[in-house]
Protein backbone atom coordinates (compact mmCIF):
# COMPACT_ATOMS: atom_id res chain seq x y z
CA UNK A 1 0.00 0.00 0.00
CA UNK A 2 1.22 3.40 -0.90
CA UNK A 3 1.58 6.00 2.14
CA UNK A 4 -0.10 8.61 1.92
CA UNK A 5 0.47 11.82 3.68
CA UNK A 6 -1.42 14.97 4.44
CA UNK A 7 0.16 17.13 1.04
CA UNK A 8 -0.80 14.08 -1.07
CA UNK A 9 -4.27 13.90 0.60
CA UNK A 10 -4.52 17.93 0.02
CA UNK A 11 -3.30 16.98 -3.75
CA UNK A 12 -6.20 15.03 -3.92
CA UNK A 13 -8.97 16.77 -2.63
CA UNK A 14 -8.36 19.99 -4.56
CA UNK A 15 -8.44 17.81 -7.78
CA UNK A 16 -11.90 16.47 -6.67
CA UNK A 17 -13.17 19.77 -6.63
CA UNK A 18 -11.13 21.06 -9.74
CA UNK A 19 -9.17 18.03 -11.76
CA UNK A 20 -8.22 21.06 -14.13
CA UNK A 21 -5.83 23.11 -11.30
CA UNK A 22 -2.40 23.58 -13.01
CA UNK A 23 0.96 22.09 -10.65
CA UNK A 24 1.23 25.98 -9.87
CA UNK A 25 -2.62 26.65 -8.93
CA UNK A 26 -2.03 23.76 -6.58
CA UNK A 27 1.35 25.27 -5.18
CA UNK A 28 -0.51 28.20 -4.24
CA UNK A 29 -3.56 27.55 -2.87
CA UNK A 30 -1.09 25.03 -0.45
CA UNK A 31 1.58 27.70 -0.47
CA UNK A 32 4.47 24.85 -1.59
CA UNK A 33 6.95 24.41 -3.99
CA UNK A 34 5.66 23.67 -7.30
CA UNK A 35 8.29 20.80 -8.02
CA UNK A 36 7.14 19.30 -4.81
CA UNK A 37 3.41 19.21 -6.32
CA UNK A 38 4.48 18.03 -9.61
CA UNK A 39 6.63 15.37 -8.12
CA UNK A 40 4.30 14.40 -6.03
CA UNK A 41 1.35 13.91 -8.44
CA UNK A 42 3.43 11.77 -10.73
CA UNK A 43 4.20 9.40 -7.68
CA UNK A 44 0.06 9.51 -6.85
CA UNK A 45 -0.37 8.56 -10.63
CA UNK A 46 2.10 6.32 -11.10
CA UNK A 47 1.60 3.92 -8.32
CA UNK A 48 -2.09 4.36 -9.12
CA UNK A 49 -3.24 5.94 -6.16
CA UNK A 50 -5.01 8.28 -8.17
CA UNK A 51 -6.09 9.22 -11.74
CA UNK A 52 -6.90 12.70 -13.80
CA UNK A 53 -9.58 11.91 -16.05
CA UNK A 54 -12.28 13.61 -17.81
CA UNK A 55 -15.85 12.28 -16.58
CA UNK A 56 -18.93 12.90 -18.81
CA UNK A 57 -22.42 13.15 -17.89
CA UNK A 58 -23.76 10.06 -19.25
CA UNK A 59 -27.49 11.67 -20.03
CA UNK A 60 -25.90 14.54 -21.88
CA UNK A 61 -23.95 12.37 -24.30
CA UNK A 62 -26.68 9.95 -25.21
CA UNK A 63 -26.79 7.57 -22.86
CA UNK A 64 -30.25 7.74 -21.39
CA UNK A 65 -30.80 4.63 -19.83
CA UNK A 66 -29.39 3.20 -16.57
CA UNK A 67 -29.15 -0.23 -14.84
CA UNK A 68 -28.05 -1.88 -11.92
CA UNK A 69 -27.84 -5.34 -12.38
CA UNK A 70 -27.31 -7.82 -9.23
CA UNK A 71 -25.95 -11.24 -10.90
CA UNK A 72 -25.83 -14.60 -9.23
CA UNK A 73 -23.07 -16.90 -10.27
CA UNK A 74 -22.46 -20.78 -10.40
CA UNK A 75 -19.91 -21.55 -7.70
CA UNK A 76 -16.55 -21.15 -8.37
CA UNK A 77 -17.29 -19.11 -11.39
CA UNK A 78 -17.05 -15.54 -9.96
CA UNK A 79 -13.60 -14.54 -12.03
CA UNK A 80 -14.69 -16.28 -15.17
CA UNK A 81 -17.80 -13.84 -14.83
CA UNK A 82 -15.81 -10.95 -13.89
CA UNK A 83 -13.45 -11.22 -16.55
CA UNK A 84 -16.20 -11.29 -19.34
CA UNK A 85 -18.34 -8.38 -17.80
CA UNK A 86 -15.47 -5.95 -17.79
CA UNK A 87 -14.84 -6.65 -21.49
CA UNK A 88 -18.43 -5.15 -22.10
CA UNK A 89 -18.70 -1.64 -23.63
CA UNK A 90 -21.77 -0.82 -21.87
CA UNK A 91 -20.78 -1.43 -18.14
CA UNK A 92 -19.03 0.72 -16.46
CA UNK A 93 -19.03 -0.67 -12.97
CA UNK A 94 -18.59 -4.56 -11.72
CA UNK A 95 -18.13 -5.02 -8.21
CA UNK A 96 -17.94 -8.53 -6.52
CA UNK A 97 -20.19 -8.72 -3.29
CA UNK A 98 -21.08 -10.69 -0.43
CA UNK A 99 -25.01 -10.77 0.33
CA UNK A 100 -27.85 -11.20 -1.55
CA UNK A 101 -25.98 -11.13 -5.13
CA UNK A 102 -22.06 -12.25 -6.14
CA UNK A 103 -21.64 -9.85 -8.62
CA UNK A 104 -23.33 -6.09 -8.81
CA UNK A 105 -23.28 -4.26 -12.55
CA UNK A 106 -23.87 -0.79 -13.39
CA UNK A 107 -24.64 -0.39 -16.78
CA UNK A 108 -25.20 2.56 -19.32
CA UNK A 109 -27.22 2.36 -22.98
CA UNK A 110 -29.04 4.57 -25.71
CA UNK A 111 -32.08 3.27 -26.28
CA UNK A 112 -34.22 0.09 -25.32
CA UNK A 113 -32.77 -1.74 -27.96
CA UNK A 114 -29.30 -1.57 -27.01
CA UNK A 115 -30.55 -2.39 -23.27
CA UNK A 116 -32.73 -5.20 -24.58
CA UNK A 117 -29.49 -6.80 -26.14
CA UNK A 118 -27.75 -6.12 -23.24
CA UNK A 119 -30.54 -8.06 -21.06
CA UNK A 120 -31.24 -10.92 -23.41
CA UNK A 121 -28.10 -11.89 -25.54
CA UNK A 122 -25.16 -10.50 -23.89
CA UNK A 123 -25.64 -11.36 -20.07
CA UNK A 124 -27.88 -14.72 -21.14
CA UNK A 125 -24.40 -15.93 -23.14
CA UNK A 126 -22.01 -15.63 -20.20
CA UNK A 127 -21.46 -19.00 -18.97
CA UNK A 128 -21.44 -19.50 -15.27
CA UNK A 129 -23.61 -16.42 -14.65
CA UNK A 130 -26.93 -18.10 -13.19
CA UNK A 131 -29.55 -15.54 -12.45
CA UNK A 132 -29.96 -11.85 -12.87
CA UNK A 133 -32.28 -8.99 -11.45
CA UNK A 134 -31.64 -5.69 -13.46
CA UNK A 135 -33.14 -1.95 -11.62
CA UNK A 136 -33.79 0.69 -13.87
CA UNK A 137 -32.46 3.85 -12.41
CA UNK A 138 -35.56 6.59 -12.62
CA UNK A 139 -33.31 9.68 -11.50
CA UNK A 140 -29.76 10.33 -9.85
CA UNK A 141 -30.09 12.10 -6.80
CA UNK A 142 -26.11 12.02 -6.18
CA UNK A 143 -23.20 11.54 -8.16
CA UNK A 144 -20.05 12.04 -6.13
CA UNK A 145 -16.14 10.91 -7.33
CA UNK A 146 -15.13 12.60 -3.97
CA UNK A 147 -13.42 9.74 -1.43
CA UNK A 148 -12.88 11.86 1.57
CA UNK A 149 -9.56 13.02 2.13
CA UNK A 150 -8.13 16.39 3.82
CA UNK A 151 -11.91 17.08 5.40
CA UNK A 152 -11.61 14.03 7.18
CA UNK A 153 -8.52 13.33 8.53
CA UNK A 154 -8.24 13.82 12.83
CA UNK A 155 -6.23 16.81 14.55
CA UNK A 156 -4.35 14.23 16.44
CA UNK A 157 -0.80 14.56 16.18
CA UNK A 158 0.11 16.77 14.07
CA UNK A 159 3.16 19.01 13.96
CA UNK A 160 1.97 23.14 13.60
CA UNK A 161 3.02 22.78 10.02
CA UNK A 162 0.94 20.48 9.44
CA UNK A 163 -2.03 21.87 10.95
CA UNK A 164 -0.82 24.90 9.02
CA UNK A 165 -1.02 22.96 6.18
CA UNK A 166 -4.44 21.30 6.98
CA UNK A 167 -6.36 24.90 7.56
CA UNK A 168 -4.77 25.94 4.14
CA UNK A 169 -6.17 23.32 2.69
CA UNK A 170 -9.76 22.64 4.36
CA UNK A 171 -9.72 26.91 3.53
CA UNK A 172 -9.36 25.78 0.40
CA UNK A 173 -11.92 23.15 -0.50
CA UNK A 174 -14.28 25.61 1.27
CA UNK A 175 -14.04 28.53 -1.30
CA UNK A 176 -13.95 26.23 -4.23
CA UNK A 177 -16.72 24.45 -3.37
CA UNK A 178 -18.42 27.52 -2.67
CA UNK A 179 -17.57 29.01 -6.32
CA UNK A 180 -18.53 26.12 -7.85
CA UNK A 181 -21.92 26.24 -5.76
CA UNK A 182 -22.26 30.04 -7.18
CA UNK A 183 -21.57 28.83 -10.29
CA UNK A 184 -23.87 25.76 -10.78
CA UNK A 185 -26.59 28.77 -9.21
CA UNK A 186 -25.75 31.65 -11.43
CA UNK A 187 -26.39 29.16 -14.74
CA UNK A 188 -29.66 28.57 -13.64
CA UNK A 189 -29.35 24.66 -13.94
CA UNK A 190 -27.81 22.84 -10.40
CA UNK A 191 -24.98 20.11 -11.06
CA UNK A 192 -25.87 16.85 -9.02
CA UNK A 193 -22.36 15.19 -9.44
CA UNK A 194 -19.53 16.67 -7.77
């Protein structure tokens, strides 16, 4: 496991808020040295801690249908399943479980077609994948990429830099979130993803 410390936590959270800050907008809303940020976000991507990535909003680039598909699979089958269901253009989420359902799919498509094909030929030709129950999601009420980071961490020990560095920070996120707030208000249409 990478370690992760309080500037690569702070690294991360302003991204959440704005993956489009420059190395230097980072350096000075954290007052430190650029080279440190830019060093330190290579490291973060590198070892795959974290990732910059352009995320659209599914609805507003045609895909207006959305499922969540809990999948029951023959014993001993699980990876087989997995490793077909993450090959599948349409699914953009496969997490294995434990409860009520092995396997849980989230799933984007077009039309009814493309969701009917999905339903009927593609998951009914995956062998070892026994039973399905597919939700149709009416609305999204949240849509968060946010895992919390410099928000949550404790006061405990903590040098004063640090806490320095933690008020900076948590200062930070505040206004951001705040302009982005004004922003989503001003437009006259409220983001629900953050």
């Amino acid at each position: 496991m990478t370690n992760i410390d309080l500037v690569d936590r702070c690294l991360i959270a302003l991204l959440q808020v704005d993956g489009r800050l420059s190395h230097a907008e980072i350096a000075r809303k954290l007052d430190i040295p650029e080279p440190t940020v830019r060093r330190r976000l290579k490291r973060l991507i590198d070892e795959e801690v974290m990732q910059v990535v352009a995320v659209p909003d599914p609805l507003k680039i045609g895909y207006v249908l959305h499922a969540i598909v809990g999948a029951k699979v023959e014993p001993g089958r699980i990876n087989d399943v997995t490793s077909r269901l993450i090959t599948l253009r349409n699914v953009r989420y496969v997490g294995v479980t434990a409860g009520t359902y092995d396997i849980v799919i989230e799933a984007l498509f077009r039309d009814n077609e493309d969701f009917r094909k999905f339903l009927t030929e593609t998951l009914g030709s995956i062998e070892g994948l026994r039973e399905t129950e597919t939700s149709y999601v009416l609305d999204i009420a949240k849509r968060s990429y946010r895992v919390g980071l410099a928000a949550d961490i404790e006061q405990g020990e903590m040098t004063p830099e640090e806490r320095e560095l933690l008020e900076r920070c948590r200062a930070q996120l505040r206004e951001m979130e705040q302009a982005a707030a004004r922003r989503a208000t001003g437009s006259g249409a409220a983001r629900k993803d953050d």
